[in-house]
N, C-alpha and C. Protein backbone atom coordinates (compact mmCIF):
# COMPACT_ATOMS: atom_id res chain seq x y z
N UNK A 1 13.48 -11.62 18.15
CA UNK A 1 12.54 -11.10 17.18
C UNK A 1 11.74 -12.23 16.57
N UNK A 2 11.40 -13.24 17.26
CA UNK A 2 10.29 -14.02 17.19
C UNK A 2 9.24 -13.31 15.87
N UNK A 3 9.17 -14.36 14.61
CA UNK A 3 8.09 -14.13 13.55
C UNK A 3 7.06 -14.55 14.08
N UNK A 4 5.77 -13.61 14.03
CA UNK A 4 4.18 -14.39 14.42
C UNK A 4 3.67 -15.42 13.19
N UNK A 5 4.56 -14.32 12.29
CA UNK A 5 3.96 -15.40 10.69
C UNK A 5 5.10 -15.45 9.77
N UNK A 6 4.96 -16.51 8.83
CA UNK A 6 6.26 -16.35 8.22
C UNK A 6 5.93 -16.38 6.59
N UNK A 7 4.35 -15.86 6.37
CA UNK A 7 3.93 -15.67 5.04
C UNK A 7 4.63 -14.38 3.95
N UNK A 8 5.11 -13.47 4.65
CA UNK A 8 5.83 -12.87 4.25
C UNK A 8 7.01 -13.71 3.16
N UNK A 9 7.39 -14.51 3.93
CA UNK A 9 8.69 -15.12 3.01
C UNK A 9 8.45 -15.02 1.24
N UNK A 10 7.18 -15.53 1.26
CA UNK A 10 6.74 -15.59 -0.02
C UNK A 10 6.89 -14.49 -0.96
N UNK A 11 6.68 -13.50 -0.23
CA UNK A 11 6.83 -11.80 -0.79
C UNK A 11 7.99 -11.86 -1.23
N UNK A 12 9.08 -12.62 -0.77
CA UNK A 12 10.85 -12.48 -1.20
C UNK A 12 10.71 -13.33 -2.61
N UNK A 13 11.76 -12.46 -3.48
CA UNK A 13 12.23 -13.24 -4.61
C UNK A 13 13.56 -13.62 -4.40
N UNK A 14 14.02 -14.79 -4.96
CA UNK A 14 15.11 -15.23 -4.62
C UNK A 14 15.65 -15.68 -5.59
N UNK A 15 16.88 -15.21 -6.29
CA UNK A 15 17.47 -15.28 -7.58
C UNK A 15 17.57 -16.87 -7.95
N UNK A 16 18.38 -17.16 -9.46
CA UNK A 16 18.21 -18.32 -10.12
C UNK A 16 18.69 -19.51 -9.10
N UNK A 17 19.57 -19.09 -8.32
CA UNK A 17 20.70 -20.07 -7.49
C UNK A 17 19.39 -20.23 -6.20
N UNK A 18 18.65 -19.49 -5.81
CA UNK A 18 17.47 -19.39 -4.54
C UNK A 18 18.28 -18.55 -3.59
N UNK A 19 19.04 -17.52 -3.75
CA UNK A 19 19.53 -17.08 -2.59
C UNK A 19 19.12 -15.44 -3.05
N UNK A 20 19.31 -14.73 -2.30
CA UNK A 20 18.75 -13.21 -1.96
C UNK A 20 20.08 -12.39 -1.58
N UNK A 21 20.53 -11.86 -1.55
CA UNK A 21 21.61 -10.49 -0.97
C UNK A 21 20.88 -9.98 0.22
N UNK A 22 22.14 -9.94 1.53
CA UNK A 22 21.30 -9.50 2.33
C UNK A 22 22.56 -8.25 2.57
N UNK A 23 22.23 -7.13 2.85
CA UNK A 23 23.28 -5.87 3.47
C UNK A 23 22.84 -5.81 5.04
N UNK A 24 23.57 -6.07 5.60
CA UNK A 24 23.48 -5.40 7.12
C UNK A 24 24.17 -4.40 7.54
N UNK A 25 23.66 -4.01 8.22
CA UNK A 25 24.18 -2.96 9.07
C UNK A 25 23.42 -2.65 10.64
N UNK A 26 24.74 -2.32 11.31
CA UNK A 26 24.59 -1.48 12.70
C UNK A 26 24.54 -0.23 12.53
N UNK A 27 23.54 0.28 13.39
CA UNK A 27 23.36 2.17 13.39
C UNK A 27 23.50 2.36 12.12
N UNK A 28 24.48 3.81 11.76
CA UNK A 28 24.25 3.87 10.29
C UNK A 28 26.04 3.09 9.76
N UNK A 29 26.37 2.02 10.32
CA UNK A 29 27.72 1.89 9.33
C UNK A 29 27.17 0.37 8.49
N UNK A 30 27.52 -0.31 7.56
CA UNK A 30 27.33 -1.21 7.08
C UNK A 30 28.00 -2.02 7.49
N UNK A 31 28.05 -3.35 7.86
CA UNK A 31 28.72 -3.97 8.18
C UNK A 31 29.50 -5.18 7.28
N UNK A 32 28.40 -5.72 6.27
CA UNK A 32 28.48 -6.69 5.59
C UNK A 32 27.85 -6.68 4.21
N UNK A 33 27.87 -7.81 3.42
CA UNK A 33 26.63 -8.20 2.60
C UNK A 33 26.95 -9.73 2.47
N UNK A 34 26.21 -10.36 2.23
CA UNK A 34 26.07 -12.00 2.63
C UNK A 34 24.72 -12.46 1.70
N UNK A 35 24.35 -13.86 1.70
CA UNK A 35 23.35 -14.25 0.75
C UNK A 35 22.70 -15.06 2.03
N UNK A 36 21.82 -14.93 1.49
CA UNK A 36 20.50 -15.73 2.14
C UNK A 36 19.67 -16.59 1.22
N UNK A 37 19.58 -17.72 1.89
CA UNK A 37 18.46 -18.99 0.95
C UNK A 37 17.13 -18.76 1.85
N UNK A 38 15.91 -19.22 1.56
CA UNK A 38 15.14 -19.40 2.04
C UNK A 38 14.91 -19.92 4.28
N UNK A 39 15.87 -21.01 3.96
CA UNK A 39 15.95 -21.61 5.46
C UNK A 39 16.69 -20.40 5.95
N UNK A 40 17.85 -19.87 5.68
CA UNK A 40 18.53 -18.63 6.12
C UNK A 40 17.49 -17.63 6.70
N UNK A 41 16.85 -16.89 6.01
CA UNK A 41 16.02 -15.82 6.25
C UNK A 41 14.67 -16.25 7.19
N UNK A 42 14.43 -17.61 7.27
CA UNK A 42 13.77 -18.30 7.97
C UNK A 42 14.06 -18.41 9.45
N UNK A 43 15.01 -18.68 9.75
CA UNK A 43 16.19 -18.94 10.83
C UNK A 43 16.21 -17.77 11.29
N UNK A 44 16.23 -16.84 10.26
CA UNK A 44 17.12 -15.54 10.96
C UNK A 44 15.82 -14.94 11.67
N UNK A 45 14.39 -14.73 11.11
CA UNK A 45 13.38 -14.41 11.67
C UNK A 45 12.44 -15.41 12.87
N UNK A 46 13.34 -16.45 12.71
CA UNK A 46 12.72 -17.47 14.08
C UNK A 46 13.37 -16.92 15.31
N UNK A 47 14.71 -17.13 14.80
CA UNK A 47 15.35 -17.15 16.24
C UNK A 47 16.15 -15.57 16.64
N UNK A 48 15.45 -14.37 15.45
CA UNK A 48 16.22 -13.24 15.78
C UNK A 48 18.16 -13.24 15.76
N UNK A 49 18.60 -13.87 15.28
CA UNK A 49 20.09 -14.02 14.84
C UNK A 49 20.45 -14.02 13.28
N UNK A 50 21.56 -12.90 13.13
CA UNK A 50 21.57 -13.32 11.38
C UNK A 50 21.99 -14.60 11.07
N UNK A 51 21.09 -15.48 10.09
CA UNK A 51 21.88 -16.42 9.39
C UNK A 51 22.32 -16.51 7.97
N UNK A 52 23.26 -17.03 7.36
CA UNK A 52 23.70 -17.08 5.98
C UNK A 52 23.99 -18.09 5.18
N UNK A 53 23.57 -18.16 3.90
CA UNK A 53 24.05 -19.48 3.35
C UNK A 53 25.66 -18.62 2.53
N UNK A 54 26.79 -19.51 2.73
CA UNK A 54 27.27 -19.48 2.41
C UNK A 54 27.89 -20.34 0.90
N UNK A 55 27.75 -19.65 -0.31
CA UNK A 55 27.88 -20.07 -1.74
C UNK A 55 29.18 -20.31 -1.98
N UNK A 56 30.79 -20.14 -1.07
CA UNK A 56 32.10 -21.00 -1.15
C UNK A 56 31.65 -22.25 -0.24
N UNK A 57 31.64 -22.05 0.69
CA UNK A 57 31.19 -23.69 1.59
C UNK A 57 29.94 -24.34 1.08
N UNK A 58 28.95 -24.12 0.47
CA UNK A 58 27.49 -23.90 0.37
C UNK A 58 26.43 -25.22 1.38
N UNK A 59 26.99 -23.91 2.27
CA UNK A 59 26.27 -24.36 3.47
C UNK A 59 25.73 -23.18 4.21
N UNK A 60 24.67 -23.59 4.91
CA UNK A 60 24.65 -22.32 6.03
C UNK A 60 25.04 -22.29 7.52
N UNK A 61 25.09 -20.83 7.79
CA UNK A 61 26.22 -21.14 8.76
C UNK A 61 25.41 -19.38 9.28
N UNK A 62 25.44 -19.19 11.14
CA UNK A 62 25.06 -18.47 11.56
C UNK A 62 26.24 -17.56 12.03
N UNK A 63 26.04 -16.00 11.68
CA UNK A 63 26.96 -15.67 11.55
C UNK A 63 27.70 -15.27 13.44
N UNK A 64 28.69 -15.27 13.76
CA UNK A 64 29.45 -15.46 14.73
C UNK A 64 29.34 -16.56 15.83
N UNK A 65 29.27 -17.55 14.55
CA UNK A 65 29.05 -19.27 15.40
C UNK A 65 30.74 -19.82 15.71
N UNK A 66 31.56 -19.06 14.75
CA UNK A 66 32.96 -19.51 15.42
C UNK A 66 33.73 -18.30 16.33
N UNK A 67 33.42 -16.85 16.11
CA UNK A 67 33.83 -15.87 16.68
C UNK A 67 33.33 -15.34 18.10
N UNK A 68 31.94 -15.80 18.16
CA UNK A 68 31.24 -14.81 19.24
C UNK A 68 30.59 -13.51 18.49
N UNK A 69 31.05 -13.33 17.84
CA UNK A 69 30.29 -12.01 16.87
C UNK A 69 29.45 -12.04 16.40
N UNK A 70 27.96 -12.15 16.99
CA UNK A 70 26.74 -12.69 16.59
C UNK A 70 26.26 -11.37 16.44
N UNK A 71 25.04 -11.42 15.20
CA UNK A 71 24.22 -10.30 14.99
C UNK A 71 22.91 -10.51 15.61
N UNK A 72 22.62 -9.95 16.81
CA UNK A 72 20.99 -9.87 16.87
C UNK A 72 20.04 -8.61 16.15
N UNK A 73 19.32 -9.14 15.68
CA UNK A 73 18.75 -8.85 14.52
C UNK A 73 17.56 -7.99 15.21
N UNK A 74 17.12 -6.55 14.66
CA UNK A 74 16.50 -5.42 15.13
C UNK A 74 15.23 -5.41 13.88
N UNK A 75 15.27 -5.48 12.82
CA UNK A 75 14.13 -5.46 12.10
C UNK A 75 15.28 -6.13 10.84
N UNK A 76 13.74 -6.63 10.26
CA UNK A 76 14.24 -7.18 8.51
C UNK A 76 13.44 -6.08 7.68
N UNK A 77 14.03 -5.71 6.99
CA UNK A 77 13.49 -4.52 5.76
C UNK A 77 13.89 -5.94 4.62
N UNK A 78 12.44 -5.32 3.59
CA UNK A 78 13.04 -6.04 2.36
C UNK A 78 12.33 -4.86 1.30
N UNK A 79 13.47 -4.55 -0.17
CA UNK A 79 13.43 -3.44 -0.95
C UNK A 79 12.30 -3.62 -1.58
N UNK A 80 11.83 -2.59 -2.45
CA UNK A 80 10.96 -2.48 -3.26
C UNK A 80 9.83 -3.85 -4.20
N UNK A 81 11.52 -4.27 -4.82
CA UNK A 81 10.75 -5.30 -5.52
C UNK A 81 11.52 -6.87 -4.72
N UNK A 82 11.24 -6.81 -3.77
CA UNK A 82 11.47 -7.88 -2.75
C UNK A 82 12.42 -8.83 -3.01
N UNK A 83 13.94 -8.22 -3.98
CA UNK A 83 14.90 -9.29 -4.54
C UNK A 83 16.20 -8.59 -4.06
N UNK A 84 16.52 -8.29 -2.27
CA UNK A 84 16.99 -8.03 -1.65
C UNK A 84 16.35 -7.79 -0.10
N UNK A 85 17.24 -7.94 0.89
CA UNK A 85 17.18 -7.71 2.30
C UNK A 85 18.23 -6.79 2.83
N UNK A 86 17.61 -6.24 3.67
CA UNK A 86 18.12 -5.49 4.72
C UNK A 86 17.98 -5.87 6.29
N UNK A 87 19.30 -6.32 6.69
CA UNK A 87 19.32 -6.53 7.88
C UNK A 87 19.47 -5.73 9.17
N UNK A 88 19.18 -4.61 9.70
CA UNK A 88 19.38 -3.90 11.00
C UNK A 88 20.13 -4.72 11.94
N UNK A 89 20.93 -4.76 12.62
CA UNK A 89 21.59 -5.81 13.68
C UNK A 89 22.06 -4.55 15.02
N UNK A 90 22.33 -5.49 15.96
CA UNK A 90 23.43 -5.10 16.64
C UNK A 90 24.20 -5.69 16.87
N UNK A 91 25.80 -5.85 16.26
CA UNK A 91 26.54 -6.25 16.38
C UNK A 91 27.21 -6.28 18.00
N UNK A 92 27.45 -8.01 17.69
CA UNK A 92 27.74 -7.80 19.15
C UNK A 92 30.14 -8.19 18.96
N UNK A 93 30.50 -7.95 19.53
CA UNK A 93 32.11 -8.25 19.61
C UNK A 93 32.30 -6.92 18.87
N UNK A 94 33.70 -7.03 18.47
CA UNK A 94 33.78 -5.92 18.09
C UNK A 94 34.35 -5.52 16.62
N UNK A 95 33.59 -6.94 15.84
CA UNK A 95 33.91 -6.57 14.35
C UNK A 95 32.98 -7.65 13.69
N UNK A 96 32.58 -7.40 12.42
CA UNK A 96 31.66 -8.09 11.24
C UNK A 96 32.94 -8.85 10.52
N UNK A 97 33.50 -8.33 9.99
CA UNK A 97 34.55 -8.74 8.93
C UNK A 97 35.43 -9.88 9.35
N UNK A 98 35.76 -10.64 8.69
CA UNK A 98 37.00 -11.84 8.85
C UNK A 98 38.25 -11.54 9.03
N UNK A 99 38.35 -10.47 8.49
CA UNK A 99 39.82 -9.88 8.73
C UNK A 99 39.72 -9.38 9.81
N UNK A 100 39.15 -8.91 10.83
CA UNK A 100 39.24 -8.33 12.00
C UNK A 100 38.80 -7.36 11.92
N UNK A 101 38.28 -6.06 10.68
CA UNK A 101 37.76 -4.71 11.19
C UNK A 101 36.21 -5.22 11.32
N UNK A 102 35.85 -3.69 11.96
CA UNK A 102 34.30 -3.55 12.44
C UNK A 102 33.52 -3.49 11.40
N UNK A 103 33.49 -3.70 10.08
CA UNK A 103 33.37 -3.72 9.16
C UNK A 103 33.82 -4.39 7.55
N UNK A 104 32.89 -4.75 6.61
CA UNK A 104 34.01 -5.49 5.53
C UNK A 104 34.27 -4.38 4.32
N UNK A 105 33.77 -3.18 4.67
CA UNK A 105 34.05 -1.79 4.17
C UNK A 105 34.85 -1.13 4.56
N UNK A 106 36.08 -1.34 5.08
CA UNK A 106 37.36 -0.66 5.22
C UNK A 106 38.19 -0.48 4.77
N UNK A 107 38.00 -0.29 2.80
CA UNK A 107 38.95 0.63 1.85
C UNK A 107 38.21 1.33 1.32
N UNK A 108 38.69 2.45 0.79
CA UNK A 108 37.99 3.67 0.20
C UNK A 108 38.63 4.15 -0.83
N UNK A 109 38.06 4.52 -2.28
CA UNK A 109 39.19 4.75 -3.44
C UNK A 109 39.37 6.31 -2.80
N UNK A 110 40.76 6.55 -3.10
CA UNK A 110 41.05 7.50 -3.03
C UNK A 110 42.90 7.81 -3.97
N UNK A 111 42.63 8.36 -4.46
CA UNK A 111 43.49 8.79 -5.61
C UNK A 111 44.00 7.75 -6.92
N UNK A 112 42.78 7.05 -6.67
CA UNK A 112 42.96 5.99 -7.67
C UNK A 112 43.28 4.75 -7.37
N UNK A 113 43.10 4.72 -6.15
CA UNK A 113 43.36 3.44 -5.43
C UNK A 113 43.00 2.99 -4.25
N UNK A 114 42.49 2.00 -3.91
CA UNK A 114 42.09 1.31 -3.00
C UNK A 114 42.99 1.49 -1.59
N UNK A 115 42.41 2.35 -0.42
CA UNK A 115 43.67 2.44 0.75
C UNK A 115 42.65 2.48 1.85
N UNK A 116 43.32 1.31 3.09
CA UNK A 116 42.53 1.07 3.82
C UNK A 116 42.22 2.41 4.93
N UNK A 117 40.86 2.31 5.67
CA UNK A 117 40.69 3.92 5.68
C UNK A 117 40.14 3.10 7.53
N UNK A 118 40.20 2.08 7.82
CA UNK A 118 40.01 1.64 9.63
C UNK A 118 40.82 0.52 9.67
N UNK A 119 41.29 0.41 11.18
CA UNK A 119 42.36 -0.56 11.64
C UNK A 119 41.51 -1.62 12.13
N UNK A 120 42.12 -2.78 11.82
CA UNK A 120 41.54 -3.51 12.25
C UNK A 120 41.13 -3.61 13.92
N UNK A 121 40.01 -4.43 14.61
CA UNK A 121 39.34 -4.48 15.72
C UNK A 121 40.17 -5.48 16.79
N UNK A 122 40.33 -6.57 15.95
CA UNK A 122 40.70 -7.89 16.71
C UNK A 122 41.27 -8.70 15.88
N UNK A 123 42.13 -9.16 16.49
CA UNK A 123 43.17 -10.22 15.53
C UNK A 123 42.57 -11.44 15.02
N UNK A 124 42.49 -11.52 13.33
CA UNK A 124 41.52 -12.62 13.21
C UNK A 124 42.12 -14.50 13.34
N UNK A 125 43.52 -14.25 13.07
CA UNK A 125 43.96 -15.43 13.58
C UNK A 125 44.32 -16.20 14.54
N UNK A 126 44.01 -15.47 15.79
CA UNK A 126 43.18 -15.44 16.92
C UNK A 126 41.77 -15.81 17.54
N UNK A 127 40.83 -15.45 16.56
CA UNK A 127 39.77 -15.42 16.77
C UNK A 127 39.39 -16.77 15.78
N UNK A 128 40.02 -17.21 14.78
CA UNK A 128 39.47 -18.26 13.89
C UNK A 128 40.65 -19.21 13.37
N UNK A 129 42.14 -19.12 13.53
CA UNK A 129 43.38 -19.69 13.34
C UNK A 129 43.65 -19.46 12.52
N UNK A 130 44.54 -20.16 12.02
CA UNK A 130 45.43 -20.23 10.53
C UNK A 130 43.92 -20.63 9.23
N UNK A 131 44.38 -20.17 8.37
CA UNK A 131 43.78 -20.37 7.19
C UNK A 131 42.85 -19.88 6.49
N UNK A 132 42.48 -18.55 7.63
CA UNK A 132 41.29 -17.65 7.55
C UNK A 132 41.03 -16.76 6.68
């Protein structure tokens, strides 16, 4: 998904820290939400791959650069007042989440409490080792 232009960027607001909220999702499930800096959302519209700055490491880092679980990226939506993104992807492997589900939305309140509602995809200490 090669950008022809990247004047758009400007249209984005990007909170006090410079980073943006991005929600992705495949088809209709969500997969994630993650922050984006400027070079992030830059990256991600150069080379069609989601990228993220990550604010515990604060670094950026493309997402399934240690898993294989790369998002290629289908369109960028950005909301109303341009201080959020929406990522479309297709997830490729067979999970978003660190823990291993296809998703980082796999609890649901239900009777007053948090109970996980999908099994995980793939074993994540497997996929990334100890410490994950």
């Amino acid at each position: 998904m090669a950008a022809s232009s990247m004047k758009w960027i400007k249209e984005i607001t990007f909170g006090p820290h410079g980073l943006v909220p991005a929600i992705v999702q495949d088809g209709n499930t969500v997969l994630m939400v993650a922050y984006m800096n400027r070079r992030a959302l830059d990256l991600t519209a150069r080379t069609g791959y989601a990228h993220f700055y990550s604010r515990s490491r604060r670094k950026m880092w493309k997402k399934g650069e240690e898993s294989g679980h790369v998002q290629r990226v289908v369109a960028i939506r950005a909301d109303c007042y341009g201080n959020s993104i929406l990522l479309l992807v297709r997830q490729k492997g067979p999970g978003a989440c660190h823990t291993g589900h296809r998703s980082c939305f796999f609890r649901e309140v239900r009777g007053g409490r948090l109970v996980t509602v999908d099994k995980p995809r793939f074993d994540p200490l497997k996929v990334y080792g100890k410490g994950k």
